[in-house]
N, C-alpha and C. Protein backbone atom coordinates (compact mmCIF):
# COMPACT_ATOMS: atom_id res chain seq x y z
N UNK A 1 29.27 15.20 -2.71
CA UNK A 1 28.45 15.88 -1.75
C UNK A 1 28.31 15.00 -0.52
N UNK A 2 28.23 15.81 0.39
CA UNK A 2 28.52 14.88 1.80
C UNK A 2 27.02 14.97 2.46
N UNK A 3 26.99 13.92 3.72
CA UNK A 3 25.76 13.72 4.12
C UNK A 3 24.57 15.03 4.46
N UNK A 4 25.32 16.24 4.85
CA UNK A 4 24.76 17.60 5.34
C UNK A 4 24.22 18.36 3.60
N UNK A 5 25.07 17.78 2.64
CA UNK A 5 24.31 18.50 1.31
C UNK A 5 23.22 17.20 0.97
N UNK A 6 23.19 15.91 0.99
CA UNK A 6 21.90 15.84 0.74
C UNK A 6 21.08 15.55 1.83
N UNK A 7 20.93 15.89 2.62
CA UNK A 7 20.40 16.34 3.69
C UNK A 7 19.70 17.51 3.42
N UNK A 8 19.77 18.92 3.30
CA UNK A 8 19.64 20.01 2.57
C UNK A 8 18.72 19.64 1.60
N UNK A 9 19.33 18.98 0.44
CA UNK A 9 18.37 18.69 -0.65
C UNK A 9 17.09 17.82 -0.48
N UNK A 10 17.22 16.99 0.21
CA UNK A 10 16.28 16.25 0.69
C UNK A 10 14.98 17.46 1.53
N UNK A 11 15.39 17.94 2.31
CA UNK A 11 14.51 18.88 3.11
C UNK A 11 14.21 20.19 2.17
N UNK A 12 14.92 20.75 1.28
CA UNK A 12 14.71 21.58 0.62
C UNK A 12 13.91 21.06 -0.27
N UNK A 13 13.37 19.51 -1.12
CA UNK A 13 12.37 18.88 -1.67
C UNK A 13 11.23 18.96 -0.83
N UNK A 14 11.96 18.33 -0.03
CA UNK A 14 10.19 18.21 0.74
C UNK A 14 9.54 19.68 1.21
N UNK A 15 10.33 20.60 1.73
CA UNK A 15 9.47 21.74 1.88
C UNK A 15 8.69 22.50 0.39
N UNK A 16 9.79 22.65 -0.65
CA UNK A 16 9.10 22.75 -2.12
C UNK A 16 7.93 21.88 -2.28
N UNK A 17 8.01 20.67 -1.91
CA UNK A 17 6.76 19.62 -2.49
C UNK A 17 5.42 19.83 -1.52
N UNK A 18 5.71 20.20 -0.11
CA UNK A 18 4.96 20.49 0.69
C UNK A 18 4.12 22.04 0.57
N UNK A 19 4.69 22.98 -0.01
CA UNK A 19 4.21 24.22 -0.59
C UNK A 19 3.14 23.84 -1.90
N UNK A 20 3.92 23.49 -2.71
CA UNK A 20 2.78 23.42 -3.97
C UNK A 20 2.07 21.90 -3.29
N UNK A 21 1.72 20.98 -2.52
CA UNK A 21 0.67 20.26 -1.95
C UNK A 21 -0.64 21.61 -1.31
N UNK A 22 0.24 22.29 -0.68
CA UNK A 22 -0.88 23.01 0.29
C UNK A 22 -1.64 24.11 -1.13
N UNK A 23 -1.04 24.46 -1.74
CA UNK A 23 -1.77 25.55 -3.39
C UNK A 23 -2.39 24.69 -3.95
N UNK A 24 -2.28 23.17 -3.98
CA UNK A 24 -2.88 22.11 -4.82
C UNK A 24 -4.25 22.06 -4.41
N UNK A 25 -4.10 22.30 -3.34
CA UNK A 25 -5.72 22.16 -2.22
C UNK A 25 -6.03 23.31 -1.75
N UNK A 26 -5.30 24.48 -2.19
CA UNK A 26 -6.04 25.87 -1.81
C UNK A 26 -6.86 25.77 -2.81
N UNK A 27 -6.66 25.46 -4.17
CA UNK A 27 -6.90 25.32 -5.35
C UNK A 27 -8.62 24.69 -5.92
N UNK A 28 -8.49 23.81 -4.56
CA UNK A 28 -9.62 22.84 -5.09
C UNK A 28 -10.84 23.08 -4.44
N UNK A 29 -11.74 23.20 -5.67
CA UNK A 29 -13.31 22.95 -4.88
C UNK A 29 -13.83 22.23 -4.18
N UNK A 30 -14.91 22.48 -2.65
CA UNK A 30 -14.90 22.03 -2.05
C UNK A 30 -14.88 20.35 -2.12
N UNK A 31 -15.72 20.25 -3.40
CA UNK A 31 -16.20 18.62 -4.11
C UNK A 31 -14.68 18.26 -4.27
N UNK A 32 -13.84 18.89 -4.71
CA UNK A 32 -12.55 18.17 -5.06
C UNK A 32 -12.13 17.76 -4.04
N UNK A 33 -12.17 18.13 -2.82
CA UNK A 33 -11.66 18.26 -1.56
C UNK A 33 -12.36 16.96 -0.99
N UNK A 34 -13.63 17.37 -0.90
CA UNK A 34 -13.95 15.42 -0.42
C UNK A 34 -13.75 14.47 -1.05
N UNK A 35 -13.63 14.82 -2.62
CA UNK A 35 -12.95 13.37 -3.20
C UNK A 35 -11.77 12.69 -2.83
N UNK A 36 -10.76 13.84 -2.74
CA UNK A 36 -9.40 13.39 -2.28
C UNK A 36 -9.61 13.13 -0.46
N UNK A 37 -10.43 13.69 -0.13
CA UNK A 37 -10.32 13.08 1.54
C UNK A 37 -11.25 11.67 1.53
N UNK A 38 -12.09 11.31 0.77
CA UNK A 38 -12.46 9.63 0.34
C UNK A 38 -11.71 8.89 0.16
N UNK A 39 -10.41 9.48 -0.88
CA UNK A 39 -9.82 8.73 -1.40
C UNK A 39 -8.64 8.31 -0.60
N UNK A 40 -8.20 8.81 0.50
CA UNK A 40 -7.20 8.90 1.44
C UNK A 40 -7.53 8.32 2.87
N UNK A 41 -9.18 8.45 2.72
CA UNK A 41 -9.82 7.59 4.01
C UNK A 41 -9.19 5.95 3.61
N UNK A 42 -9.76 5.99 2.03
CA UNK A 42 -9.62 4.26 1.35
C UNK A 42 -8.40 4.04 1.97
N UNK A 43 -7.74 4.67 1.25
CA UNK A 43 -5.73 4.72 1.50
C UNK A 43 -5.51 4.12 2.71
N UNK A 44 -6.20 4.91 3.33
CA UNK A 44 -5.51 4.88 5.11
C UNK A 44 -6.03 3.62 5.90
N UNK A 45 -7.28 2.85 5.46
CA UNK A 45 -8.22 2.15 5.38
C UNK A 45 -6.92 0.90 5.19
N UNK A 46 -6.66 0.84 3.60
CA UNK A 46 -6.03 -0.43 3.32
C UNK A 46 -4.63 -0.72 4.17
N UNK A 47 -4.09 0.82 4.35
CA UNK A 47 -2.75 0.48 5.05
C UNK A 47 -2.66 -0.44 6.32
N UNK A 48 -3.66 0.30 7.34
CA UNK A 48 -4.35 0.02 8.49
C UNK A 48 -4.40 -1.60 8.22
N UNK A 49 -5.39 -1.86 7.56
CA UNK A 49 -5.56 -3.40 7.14
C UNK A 49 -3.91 -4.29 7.33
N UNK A 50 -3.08 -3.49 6.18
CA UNK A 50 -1.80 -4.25 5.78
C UNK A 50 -1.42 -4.17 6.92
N UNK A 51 -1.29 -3.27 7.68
CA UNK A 51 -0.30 -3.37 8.92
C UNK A 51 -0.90 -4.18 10.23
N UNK A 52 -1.89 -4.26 9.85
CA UNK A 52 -2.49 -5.43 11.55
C UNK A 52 -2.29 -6.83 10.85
N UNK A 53 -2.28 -6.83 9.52
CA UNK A 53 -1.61 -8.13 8.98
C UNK A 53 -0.48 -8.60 9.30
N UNK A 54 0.66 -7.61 9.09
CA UNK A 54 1.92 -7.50 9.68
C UNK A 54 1.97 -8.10 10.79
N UNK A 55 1.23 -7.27 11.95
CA UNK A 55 1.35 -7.46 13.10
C UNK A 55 0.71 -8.94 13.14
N UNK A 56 -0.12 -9.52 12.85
CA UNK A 56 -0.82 -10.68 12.98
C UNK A 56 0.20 -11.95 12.50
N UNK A 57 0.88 -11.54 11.55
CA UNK A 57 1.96 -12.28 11.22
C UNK A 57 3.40 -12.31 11.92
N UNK A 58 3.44 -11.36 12.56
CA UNK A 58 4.76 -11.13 13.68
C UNK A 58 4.56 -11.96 14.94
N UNK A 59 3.35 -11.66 15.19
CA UNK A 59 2.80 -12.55 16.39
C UNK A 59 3.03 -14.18 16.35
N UNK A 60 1.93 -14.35 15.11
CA UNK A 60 1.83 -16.11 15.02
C UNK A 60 3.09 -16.55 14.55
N UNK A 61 4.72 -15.58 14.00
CA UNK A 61 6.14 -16.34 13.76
C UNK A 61 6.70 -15.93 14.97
N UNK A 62 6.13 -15.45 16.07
CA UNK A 62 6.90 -15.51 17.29
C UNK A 62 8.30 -15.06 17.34
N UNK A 63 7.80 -13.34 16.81
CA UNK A 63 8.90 -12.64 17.16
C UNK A 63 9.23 -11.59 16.33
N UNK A 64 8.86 -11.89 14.66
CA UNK A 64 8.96 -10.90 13.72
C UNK A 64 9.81 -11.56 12.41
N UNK A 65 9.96 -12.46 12.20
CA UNK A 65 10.74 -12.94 11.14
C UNK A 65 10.19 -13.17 10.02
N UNK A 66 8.88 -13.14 9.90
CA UNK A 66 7.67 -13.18 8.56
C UNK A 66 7.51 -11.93 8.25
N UNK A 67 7.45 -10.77 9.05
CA UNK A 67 6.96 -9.41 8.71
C UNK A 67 8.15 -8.42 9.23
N UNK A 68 8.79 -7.97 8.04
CA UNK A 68 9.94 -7.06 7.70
C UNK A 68 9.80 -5.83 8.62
N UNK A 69 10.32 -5.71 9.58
CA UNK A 69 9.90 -4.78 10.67
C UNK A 69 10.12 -2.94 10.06
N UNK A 70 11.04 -3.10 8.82
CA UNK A 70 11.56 -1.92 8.02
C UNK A 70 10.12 -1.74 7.88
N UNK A 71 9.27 -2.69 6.85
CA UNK A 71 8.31 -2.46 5.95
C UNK A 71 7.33 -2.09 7.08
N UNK A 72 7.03 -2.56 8.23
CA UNK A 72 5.92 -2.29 9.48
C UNK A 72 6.48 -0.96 9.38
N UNK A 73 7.70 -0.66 10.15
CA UNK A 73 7.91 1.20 10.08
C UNK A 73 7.37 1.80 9.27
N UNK A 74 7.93 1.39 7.88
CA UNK A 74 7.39 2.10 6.69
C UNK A 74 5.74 2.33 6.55
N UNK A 75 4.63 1.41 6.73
CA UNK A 75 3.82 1.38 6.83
C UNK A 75 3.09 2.35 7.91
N UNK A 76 3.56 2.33 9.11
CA UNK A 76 3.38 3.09 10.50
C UNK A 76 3.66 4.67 9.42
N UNK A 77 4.68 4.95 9.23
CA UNK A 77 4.85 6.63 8.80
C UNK A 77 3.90 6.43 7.54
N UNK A 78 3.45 6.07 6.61
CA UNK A 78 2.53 5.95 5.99
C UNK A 78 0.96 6.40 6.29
N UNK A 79 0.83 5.42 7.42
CA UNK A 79 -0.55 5.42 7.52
C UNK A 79 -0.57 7.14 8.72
N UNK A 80 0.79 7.44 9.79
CA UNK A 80 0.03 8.33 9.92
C UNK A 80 0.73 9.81 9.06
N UNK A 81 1.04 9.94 7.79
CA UNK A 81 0.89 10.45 7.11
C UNK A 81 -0.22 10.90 6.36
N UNK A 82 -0.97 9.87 6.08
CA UNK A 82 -2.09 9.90 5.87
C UNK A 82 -3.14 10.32 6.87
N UNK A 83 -3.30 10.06 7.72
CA UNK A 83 -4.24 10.82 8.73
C UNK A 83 -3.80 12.35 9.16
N UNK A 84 -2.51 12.60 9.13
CA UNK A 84 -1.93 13.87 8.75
C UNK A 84 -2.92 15.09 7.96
N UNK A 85 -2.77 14.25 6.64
CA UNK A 85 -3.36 15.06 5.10
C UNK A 85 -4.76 14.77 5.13
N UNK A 86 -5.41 14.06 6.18
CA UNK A 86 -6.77 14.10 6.05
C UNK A 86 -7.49 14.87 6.69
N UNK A 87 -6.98 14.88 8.13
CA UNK A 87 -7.12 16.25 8.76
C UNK A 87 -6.53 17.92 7.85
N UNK A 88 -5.70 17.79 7.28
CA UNK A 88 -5.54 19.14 6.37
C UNK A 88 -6.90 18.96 5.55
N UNK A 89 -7.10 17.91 4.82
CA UNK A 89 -8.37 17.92 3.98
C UNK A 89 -9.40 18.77 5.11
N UNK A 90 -9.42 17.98 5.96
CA UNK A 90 -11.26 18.41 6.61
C UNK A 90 -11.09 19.67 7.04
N UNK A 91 -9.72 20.00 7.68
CA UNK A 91 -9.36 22.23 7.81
C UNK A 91 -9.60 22.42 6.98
N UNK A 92 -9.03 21.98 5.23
CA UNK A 92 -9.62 22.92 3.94
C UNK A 92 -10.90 23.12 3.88
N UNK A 93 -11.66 21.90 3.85
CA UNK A 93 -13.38 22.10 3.59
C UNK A 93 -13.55 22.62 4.65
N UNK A 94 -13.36 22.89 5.89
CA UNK A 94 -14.19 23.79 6.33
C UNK A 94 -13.82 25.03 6.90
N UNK A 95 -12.51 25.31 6.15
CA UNK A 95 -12.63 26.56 5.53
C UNK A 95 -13.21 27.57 4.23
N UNK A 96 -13.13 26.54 3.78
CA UNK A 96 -14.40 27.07 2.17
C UNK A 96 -15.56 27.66 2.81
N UNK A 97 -16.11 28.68 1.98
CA UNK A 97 -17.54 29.13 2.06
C UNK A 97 -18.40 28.39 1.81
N UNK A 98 -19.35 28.33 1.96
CA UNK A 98 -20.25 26.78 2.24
C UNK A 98 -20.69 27.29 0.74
N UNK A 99 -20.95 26.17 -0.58
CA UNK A 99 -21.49 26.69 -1.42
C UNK A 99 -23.07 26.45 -1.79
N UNK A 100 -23.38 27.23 -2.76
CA UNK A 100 -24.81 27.47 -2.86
C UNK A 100 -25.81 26.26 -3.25
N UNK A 101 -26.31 25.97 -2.94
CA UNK A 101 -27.13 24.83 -3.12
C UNK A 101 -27.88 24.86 -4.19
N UNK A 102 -28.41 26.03 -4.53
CA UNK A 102 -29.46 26.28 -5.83
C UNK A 102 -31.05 26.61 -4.92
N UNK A 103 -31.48 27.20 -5.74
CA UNK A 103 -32.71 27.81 -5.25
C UNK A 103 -33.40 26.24 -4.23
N UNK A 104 -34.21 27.06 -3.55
CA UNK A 104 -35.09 26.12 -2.02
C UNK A 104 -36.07 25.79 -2.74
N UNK A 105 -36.93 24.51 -2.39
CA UNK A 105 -38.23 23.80 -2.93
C UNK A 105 -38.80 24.33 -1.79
N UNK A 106 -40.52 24.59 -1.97
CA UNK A 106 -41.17 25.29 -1.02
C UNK A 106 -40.95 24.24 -0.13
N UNK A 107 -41.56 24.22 1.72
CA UNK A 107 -41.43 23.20 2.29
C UNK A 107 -39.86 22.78 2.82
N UNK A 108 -38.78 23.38 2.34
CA UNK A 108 -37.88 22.98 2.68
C UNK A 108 -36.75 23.43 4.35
């Protein structure tokens, strides 16, 4: 198979994987929904971290020879991947119907 068939397969994965992602989170209650957008803040949080490390280390070897400029890319599509799917998170929740809180305490 030549470069144009996995090419194909490659994009024909990711659109399959990208379909059942978006049903995964049609799926989920709103609570599920902020867990995984917590959990992706963390995510995005540590990457962020790793990559100004990178950069902090590119700097002080004067030029890039300590920090794998592949792995900085890699990191860069990472992190804004992640801010990607976090913004889908916060469209999901607030598309949900706001749910019920349970009966009001007088005063409230």
């Amino acid at each position: 198979m030549g470069g144009d068939g996995s090419e194909f397969l490659q994009r024909d994965f990711s659109e399959t994987y990208e379909r059942y992602h978006v049903e995964s989170l049609q799926n989920m209650s709103k609570q599920e929904l902020v867990k995984e957008y917590l959990e992706l803040e963390k995510c995005l949080s540590r990457m962020e971290e790793e990559n100004n490390r990178l950069r902090m280390e590119s700097k002080k070897s004067g030029g890039g020879e300590a920090a794998d400029p592949a792995r900085v890319q890699a990191l860069e599509r990472e992190v804004d991947r992640l801010r990607a799917e976090n913004l889908r998170l916060l469209r999901e929740q607030e598309l949900l119907p706001r749910q019920e809180k349970g009966p009001c305490k007088p005063g409230e």
